[in-house]
N, C-alpha and C. Protein backbone atom coordinates (compact mmCIF):
# COMPACT_ATOMS: atom_id res chain seq x y z
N UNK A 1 -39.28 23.39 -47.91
CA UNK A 1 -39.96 24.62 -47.51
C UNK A 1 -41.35 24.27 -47.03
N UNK A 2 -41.84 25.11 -45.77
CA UNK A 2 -43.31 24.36 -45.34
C UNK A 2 -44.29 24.86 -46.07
N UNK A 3 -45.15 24.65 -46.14
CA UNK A 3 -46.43 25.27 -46.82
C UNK A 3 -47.10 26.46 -45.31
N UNK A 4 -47.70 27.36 -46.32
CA UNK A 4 -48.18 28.79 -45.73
C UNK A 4 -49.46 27.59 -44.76
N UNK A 5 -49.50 28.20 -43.55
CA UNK A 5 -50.34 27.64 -42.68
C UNK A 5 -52.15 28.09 -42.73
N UNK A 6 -51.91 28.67 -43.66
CA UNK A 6 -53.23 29.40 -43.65
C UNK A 6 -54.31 28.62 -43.97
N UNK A 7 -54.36 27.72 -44.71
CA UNK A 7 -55.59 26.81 -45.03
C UNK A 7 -56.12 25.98 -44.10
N UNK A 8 -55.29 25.82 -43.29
CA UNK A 8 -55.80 25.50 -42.06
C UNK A 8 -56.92 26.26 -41.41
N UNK A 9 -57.15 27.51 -41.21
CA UNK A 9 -57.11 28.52 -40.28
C UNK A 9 -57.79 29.01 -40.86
N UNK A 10 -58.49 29.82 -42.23
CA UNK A 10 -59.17 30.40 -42.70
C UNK A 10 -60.64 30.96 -42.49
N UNK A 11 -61.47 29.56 -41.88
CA UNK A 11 -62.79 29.50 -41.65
C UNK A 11 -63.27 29.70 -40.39
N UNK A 12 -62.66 30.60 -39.83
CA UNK A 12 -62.33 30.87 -38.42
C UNK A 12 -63.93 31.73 -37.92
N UNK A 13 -64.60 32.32 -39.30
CA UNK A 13 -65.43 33.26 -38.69
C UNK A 13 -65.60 34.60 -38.19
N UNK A 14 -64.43 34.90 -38.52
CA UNK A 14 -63.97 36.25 -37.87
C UNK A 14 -63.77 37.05 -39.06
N UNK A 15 -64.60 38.43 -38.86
CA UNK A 15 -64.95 39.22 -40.16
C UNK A 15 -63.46 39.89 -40.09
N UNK A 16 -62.94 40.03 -38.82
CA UNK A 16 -61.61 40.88 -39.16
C UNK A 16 -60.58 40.29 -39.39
N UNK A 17 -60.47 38.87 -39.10
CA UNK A 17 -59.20 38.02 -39.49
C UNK A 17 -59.68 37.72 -41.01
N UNK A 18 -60.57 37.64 -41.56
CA UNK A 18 -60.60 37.27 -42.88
C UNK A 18 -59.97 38.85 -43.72
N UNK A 19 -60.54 40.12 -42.95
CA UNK A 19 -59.87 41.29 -43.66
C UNK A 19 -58.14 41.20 -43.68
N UNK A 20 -57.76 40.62 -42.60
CA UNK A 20 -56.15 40.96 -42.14
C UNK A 20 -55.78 39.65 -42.77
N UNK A 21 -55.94 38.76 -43.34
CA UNK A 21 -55.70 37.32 -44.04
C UNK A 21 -54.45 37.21 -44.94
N UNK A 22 -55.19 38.13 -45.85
CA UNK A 22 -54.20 38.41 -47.05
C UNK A 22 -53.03 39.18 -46.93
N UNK A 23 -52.90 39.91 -45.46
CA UNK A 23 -51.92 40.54 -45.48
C UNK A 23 -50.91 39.72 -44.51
N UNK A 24 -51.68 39.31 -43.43
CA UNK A 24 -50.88 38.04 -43.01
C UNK A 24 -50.46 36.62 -43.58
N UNK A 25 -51.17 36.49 -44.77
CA UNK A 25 -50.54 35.48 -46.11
C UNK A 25 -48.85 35.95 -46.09
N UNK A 26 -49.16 37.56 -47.35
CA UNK A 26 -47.58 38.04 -47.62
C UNK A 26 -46.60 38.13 -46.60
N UNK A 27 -47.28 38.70 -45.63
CA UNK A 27 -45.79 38.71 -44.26
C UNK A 27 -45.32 37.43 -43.84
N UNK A 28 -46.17 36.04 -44.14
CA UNK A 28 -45.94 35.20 -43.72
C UNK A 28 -44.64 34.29 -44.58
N UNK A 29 -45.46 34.59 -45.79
CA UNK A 29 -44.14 34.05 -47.01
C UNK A 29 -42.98 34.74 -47.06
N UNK A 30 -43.05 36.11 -46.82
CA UNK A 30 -42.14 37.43 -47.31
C UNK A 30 -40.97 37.15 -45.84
N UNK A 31 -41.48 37.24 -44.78
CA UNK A 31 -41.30 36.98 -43.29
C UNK A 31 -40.46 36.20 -42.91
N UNK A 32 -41.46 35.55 -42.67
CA UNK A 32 -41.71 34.00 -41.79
C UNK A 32 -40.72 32.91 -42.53
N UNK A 33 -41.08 32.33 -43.38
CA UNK A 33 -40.82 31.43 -44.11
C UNK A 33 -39.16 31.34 -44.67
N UNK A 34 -38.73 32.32 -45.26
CA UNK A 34 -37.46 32.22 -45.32
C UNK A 34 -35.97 32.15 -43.52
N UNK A 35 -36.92 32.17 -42.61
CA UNK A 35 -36.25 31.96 -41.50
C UNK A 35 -36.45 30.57 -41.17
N UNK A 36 -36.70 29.38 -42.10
CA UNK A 36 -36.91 28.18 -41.62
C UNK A 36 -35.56 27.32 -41.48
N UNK A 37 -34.71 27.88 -42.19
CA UNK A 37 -33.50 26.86 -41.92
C UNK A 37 -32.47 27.25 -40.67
N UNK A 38 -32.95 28.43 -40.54
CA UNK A 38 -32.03 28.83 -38.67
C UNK A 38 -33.47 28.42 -38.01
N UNK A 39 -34.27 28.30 -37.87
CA UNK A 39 -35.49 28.10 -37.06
C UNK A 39 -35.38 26.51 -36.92
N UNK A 40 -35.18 25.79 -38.14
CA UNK A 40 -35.02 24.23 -37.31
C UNK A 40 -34.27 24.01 -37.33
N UNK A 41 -32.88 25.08 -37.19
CA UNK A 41 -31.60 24.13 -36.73
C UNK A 41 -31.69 24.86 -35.10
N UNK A 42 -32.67 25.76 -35.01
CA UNK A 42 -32.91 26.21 -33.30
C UNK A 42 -33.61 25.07 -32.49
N UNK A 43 -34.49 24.41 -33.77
CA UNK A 43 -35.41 23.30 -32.94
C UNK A 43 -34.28 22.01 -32.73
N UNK A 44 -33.84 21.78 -33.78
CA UNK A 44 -32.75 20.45 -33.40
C UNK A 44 -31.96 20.85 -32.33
N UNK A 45 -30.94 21.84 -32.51
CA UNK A 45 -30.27 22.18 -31.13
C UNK A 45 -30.89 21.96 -29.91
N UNK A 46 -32.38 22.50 -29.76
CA UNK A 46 -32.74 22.45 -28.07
C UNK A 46 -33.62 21.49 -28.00
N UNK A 47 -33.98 20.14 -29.10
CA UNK A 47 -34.75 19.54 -28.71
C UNK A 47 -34.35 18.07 -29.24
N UNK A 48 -33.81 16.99 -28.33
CA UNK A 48 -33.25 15.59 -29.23
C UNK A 48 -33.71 15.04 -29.96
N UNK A 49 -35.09 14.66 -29.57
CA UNK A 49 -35.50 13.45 -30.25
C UNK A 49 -36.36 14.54 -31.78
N UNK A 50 -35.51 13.85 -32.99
CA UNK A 50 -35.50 15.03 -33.91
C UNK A 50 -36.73 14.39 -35.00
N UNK A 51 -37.43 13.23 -34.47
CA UNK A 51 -38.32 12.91 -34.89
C UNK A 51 -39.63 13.59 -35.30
N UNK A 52 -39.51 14.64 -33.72
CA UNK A 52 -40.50 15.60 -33.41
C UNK A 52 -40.10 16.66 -34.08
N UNK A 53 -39.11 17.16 -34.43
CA UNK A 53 -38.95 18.30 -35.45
C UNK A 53 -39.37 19.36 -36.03
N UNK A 54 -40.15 17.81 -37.36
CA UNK A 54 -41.25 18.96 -38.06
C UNK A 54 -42.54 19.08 -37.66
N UNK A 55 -43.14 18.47 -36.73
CA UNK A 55 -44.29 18.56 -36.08
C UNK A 55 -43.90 20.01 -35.46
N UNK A 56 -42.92 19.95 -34.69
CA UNK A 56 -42.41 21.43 -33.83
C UNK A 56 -42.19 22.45 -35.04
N UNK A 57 -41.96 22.49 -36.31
CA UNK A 57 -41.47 23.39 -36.85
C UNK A 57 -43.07 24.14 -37.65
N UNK A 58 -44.11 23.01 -37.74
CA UNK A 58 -45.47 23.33 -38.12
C UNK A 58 -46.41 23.89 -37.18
N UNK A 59 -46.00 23.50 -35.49
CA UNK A 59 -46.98 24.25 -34.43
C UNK A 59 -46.44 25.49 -34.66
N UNK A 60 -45.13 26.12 -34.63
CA UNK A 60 -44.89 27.35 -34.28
C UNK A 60 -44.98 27.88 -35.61
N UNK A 61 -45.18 27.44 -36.86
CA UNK A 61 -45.96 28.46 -38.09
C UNK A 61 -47.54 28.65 -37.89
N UNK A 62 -48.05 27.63 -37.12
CA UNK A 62 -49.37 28.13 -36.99
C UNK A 62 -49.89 29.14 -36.05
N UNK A 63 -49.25 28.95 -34.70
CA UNK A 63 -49.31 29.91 -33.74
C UNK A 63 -48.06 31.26 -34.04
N UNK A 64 -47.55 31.81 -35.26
CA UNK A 64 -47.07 32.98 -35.51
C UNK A 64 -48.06 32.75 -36.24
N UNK A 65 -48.47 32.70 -37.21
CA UNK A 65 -49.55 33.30 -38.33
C UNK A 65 -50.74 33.13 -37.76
N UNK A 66 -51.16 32.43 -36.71
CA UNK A 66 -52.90 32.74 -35.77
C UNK A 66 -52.14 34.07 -35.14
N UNK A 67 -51.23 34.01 -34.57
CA UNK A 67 -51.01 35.82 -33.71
C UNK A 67 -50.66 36.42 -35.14
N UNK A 68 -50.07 36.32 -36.01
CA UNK A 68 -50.30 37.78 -36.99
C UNK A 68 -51.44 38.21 -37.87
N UNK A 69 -52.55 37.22 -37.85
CA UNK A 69 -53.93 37.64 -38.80
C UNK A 69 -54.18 38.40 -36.91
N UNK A 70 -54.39 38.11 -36.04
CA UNK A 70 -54.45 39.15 -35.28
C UNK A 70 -53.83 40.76 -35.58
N UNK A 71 -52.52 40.23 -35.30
CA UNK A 71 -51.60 41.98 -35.51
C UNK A 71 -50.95 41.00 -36.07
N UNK A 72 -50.06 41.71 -37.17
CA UNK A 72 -48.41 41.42 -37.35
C UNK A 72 -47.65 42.24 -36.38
N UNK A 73 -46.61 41.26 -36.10
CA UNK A 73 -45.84 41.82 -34.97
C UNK A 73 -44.43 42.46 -36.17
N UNK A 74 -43.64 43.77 -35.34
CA UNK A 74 -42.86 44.35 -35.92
C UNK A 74 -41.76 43.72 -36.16
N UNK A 75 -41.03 42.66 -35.22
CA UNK A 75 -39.92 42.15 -35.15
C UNK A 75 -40.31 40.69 -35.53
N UNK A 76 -39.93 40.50 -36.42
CA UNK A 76 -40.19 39.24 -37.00
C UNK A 76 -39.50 37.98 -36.31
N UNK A 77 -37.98 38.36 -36.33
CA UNK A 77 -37.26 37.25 -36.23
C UNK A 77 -37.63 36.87 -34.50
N UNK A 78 -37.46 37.81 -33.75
CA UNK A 78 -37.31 37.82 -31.95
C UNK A 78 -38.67 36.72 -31.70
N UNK A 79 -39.93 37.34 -32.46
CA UNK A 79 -40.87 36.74 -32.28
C UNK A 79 -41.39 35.50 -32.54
N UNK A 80 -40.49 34.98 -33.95
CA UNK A 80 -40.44 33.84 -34.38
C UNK A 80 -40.10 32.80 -33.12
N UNK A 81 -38.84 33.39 -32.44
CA UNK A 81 -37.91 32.04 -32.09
C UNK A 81 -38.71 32.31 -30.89
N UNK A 82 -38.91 33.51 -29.93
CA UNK A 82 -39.97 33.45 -28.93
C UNK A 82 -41.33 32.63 -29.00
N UNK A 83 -41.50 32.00 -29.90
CA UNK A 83 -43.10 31.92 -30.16
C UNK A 83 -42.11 29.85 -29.69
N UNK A 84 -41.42 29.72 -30.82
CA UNK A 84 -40.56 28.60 -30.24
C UNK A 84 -40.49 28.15 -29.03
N UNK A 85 -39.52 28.97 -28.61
CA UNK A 85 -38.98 28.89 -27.13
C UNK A 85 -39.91 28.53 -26.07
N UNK A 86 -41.30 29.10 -26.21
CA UNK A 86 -42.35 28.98 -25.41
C UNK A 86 -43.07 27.97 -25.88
N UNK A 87 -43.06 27.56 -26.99
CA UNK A 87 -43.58 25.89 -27.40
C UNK A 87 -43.27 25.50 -26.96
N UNK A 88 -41.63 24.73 -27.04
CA UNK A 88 -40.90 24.03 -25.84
C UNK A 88 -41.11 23.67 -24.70
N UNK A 89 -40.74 25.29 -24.20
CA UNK A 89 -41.35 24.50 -22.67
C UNK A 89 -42.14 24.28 -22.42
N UNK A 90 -43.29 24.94 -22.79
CA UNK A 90 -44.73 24.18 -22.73
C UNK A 90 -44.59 23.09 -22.77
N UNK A 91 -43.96 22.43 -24.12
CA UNK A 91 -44.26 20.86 -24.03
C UNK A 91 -43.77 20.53 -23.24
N UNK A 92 -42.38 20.32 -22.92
CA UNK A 92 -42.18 19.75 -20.93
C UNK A 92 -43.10 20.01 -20.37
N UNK A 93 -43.35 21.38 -19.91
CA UNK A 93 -44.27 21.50 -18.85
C UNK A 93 -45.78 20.39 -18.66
N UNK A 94 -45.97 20.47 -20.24
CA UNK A 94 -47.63 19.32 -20.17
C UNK A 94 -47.35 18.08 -20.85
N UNK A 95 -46.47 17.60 -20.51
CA UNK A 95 -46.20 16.22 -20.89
C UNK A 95 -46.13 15.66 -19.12
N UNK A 96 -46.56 14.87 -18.54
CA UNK A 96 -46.43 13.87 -17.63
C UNK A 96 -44.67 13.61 -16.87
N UNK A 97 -44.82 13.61 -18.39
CA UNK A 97 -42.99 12.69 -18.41
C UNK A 97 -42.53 13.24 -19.62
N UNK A 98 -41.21 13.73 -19.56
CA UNK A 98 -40.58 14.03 -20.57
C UNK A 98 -39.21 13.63 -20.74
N UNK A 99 -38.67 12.95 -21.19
CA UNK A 99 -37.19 12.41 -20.77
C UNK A 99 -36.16 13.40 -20.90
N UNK A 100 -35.38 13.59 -19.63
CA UNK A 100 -34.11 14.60 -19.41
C UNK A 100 -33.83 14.66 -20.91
N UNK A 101 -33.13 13.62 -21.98
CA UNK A 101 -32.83 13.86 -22.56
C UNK A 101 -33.50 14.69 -23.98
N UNK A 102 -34.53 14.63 -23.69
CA UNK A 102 -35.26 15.64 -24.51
C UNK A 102 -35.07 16.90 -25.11
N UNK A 103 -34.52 17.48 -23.73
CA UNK A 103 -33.94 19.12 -24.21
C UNK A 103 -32.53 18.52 -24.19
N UNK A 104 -31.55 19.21 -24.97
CA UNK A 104 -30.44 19.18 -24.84
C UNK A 104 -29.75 20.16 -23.80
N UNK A 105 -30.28 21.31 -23.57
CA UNK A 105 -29.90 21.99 -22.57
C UNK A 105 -31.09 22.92 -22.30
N UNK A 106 -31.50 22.65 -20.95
CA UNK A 106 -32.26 23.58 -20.27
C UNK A 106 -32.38 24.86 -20.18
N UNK A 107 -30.91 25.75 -19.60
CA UNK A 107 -30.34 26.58 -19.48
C UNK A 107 -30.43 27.61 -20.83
N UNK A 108 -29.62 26.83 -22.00
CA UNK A 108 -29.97 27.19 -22.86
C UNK A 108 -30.97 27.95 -23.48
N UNK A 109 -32.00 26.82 -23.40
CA UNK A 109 -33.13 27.00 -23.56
C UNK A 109 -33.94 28.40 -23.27
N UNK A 110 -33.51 28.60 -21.99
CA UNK A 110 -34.39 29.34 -21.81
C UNK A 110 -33.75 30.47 -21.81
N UNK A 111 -32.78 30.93 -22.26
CA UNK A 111 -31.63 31.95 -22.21
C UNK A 111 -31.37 32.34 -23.96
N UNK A 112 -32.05 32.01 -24.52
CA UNK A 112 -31.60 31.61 -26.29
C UNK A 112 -31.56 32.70 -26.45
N UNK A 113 -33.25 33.61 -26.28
CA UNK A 113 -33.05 34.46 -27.38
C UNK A 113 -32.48 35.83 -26.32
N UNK A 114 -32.01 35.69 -25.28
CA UNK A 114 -31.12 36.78 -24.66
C UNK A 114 -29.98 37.03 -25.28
N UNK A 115 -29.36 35.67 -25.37
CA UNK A 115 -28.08 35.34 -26.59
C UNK A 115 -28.32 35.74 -28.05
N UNK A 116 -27.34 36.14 -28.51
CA UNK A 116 -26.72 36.21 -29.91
C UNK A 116 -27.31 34.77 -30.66
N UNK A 117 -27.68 34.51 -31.81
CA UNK A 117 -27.44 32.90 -32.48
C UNK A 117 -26.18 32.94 -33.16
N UNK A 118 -25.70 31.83 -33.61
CA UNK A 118 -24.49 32.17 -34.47
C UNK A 118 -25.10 32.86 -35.74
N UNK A 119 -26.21 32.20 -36.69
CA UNK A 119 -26.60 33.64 -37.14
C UNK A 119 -26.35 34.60 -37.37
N UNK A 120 -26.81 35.29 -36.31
CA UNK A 120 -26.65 36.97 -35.89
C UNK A 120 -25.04 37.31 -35.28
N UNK A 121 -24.56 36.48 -34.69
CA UNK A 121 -23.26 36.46 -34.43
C UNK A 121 -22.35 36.82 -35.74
N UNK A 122 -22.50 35.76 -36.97
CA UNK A 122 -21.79 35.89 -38.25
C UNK A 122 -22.09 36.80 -38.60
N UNK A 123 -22.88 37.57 -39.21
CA UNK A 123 -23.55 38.46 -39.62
C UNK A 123 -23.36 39.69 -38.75
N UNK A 124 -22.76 39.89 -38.04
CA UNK A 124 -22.37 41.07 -36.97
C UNK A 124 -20.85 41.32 -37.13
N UNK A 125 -20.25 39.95 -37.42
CA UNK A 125 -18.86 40.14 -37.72
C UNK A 125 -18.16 40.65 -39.01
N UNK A 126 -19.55 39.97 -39.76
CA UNK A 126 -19.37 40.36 -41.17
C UNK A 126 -19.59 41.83 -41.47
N UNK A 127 -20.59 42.56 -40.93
CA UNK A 127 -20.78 44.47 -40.96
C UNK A 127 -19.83 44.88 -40.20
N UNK A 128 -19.49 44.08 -39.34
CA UNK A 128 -18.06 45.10 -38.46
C UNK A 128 -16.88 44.78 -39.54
N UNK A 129 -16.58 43.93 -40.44
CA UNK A 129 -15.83 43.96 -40.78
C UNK A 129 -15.80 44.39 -42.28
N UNK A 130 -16.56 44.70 -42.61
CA UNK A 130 -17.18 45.55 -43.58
C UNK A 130 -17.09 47.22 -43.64
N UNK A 131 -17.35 47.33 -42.59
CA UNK A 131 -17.30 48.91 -41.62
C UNK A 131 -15.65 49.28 -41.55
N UNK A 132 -15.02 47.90 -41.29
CA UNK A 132 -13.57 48.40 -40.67
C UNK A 132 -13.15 48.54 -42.08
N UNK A 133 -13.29 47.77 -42.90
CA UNK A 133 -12.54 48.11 -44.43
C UNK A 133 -13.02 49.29 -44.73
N UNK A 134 -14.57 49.67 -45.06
CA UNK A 134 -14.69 51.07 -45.47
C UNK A 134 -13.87 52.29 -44.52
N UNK A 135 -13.91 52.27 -42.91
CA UNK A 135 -13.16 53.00 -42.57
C UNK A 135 -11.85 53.20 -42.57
N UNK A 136 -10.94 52.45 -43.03
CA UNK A 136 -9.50 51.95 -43.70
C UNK A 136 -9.84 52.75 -44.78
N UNK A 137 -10.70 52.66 -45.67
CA UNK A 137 -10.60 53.32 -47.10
C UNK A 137 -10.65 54.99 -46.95
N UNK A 138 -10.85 55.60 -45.84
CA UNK A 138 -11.03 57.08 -45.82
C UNK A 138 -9.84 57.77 -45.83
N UNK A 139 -10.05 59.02 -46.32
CA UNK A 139 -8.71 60.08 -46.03
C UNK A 139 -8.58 59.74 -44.30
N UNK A 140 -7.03 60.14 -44.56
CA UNK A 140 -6.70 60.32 -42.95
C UNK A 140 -7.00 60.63 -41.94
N UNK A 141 -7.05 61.99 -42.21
CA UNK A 141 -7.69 63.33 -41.52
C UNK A 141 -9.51 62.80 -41.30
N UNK A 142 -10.12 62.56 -42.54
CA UNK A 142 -11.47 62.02 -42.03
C UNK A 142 -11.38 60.74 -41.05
N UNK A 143 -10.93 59.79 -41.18
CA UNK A 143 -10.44 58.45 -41.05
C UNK A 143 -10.23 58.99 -39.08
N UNK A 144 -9.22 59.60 -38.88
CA UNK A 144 -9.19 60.12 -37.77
C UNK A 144 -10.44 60.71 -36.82
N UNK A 145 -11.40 61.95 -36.97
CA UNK A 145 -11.93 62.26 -36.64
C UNK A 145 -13.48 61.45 -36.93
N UNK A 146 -13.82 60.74 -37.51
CA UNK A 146 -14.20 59.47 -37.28
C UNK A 146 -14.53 58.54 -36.28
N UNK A 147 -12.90 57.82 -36.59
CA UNK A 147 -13.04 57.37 -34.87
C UNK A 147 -13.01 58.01 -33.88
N UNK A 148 -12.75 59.22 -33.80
CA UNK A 148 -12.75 59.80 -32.52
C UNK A 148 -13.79 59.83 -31.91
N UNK A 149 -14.82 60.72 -32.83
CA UNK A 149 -15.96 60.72 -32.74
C UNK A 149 -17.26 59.57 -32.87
N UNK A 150 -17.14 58.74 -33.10
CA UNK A 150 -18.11 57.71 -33.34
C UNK A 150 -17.57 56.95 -32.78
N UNK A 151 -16.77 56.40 -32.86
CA UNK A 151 -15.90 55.22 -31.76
C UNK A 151 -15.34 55.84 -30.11
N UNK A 152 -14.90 56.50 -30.15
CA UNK A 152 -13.92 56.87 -29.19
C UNK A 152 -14.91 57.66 -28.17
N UNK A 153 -15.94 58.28 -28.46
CA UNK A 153 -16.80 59.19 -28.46
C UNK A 153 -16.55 60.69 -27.61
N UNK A 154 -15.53 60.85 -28.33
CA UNK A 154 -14.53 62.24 -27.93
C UNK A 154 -15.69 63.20 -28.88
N UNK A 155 -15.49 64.81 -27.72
CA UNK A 155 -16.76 65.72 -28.53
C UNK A 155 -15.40 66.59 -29.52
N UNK A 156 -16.40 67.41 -30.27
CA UNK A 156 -15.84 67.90 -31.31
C UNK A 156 -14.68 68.91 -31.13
N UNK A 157 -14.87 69.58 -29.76
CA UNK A 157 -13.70 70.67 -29.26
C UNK A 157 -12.45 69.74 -28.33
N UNK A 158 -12.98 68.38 -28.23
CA UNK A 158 -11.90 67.15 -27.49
C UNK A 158 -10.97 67.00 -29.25
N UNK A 159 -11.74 66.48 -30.11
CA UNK A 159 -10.66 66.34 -31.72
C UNK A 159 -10.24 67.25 -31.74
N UNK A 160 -10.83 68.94 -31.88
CA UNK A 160 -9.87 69.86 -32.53
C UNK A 160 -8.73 70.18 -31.93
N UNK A 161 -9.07 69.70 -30.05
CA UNK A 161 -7.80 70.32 -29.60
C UNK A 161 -6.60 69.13 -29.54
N UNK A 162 -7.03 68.33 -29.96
CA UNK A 162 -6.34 66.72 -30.49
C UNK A 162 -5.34 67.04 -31.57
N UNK A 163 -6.33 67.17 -32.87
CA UNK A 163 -5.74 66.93 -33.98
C UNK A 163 -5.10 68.71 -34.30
N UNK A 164 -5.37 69.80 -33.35
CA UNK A 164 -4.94 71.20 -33.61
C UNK A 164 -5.55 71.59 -35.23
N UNK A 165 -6.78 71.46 -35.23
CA UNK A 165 -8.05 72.20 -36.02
C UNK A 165 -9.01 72.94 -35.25
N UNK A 166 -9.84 73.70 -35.99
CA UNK A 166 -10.70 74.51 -35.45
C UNK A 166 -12.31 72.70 -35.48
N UNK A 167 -12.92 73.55 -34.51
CA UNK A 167 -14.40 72.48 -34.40
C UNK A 167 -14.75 72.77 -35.64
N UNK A 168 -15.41 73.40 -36.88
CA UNK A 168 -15.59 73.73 -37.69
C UNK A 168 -14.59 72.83 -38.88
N UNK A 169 -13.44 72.75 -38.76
CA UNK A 169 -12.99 71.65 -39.61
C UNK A 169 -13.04 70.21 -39.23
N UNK A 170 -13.32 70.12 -37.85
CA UNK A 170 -13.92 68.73 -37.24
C UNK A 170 -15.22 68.42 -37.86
N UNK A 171 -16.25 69.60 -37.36
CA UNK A 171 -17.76 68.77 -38.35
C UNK A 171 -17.28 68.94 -39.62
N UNK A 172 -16.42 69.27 -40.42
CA UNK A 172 -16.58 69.11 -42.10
C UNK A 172 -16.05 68.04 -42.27
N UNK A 173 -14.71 67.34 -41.68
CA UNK A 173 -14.08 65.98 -41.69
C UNK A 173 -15.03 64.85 -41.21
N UNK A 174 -16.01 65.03 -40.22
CA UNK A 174 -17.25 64.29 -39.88
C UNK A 174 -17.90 63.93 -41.03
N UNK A 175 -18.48 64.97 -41.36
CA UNK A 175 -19.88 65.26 -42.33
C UNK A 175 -19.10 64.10 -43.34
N UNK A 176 -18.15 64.53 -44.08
CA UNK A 176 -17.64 64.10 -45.01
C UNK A 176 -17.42 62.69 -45.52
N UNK A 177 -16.62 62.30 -44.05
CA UNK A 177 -16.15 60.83 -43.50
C UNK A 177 -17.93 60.03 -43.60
N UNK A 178 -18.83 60.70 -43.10
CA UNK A 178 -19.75 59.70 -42.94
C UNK A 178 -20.71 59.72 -44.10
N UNK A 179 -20.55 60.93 -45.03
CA UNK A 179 -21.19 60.35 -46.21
C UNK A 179 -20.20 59.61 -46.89
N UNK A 180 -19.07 59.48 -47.05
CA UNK A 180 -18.21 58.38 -47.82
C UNK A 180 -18.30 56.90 -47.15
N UNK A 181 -18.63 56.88 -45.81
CA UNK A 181 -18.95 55.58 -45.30
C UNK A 181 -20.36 55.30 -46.25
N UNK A 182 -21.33 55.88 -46.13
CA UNK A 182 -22.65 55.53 -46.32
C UNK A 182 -22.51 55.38 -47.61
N UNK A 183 -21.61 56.30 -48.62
CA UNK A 183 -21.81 55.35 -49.67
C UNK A 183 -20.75 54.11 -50.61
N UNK A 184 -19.59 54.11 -49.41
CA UNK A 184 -19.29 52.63 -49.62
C UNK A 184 -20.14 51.45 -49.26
N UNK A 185 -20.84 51.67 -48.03
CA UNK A 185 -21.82 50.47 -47.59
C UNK A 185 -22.62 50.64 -48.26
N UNK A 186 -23.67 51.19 -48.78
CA UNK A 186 -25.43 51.33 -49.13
C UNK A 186 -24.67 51.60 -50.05
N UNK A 187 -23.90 52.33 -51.34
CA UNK A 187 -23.90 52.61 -52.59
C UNK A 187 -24.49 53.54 -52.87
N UNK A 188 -25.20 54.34 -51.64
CA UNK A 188 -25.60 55.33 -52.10
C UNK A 188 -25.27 56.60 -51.58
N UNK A 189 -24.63 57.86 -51.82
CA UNK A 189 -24.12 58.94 -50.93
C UNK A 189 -24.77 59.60 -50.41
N UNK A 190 -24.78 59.70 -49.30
CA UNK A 190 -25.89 59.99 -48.05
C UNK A 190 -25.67 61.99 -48.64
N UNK A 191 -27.11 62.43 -48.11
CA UNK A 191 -27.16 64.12 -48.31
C UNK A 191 -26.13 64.30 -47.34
N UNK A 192 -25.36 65.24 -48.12
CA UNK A 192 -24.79 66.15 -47.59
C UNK A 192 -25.37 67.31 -46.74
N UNK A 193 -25.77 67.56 -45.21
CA UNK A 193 -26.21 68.62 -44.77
C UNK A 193 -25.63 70.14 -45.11
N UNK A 194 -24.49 70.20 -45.62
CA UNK A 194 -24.06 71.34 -46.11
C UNK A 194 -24.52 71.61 -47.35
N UNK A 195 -24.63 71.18 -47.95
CA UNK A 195 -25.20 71.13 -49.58
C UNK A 195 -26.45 71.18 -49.52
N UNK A 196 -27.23 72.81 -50.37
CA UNK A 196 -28.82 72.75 -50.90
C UNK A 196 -29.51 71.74 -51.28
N UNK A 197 -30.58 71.33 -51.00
CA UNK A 197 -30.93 70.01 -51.86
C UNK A 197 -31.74 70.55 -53.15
């Protein structure tokens, strides 16, 4: 695990980065830091000689935590691997000479974070398939109007004249269906809009 970059950086002089310090400390540990093992397997992937690594994996904690005692940015992860991505090429760009084999793929490279990572890929398959079991687990009738509606994206007088219900038993099979989703996933049962609170 790297160490928080901040001791570096501290004595900067700046009355407002010393106010925003401590809060860019926690976002940095809370944040930052637990994205280091997809972050240098992003750096090994696009960069060979893996010597350079952790040197690469320590510039881009310093330049995210010099831009977040500025602002913290909202999107943590996008910004992380962006802050990367643009290391990179920089370094081609101001190196003299950089040997082809340096990047492993160019293209790549510069296309990463347009792409999915596997990451986010797994983790997408895993809530869709998470989603498909809880929606398997519903009554029929909800289970149905469901997909119609959220998947299929048929309107509510397209189901009733589907399934031969009134719209009125369509939003109650809705309503219903999607607080029993919400609280198979979250565990917790979403308000009922029909129900007083």
């Amino acid at each position: 695990m790297a160490e928080n970059p901040s001791h570096d950086h501290e004595s900067d002089g700046s009355h407002l980065g010393a106010a925003v310090a401590p809060a860019a400390n926690a976002w940095f540990v809370r944040e930052v830091l637990p994205l280091e093992a997809v972050l240098r397997q992003y750096l090994q992937h696009n960069w060979r000689d893996h010597s350079d690594i952790e040197d690469l994996l320590q510039d881009v904690y310093v330049r995210v935590y010099e831009a977040a005692r500025r602002q913290i940015p909202d999107m943590v992860k996008p910004f992380v691997f962006t802050t990367a991505r643009n290391m990179l090429i920089n370094r081609m760009r101001n190196h003299p000479v950089v040997p082809i084999e340096a990047v492993t793929d160019l293209d790549a490279l510069s296309i990463a974070m347009d792409a999915p990572g596997p990451d986010r890929n797994t983790i997408a398959r895993e809530e869709l398939r998470r989603l498909q079991a809880a929606i398997d687990r519903l009554p029929p009738r909800c289970r149905d109007v469901v997909v119609m509606r959220r998947i299929e994206g048929l309107s509510r007088g397209e189901i009733a004249a589907r399934m031969g219900i009134t719209p009125d038993t369509v939003s109650a099979h809705l309503t219903d269906g999607i607080c029993a989703l919400s609280d198979m996933l979250y565990g917790e049962p979403a308000a009922d809009p029909r129900r007083p609170a």
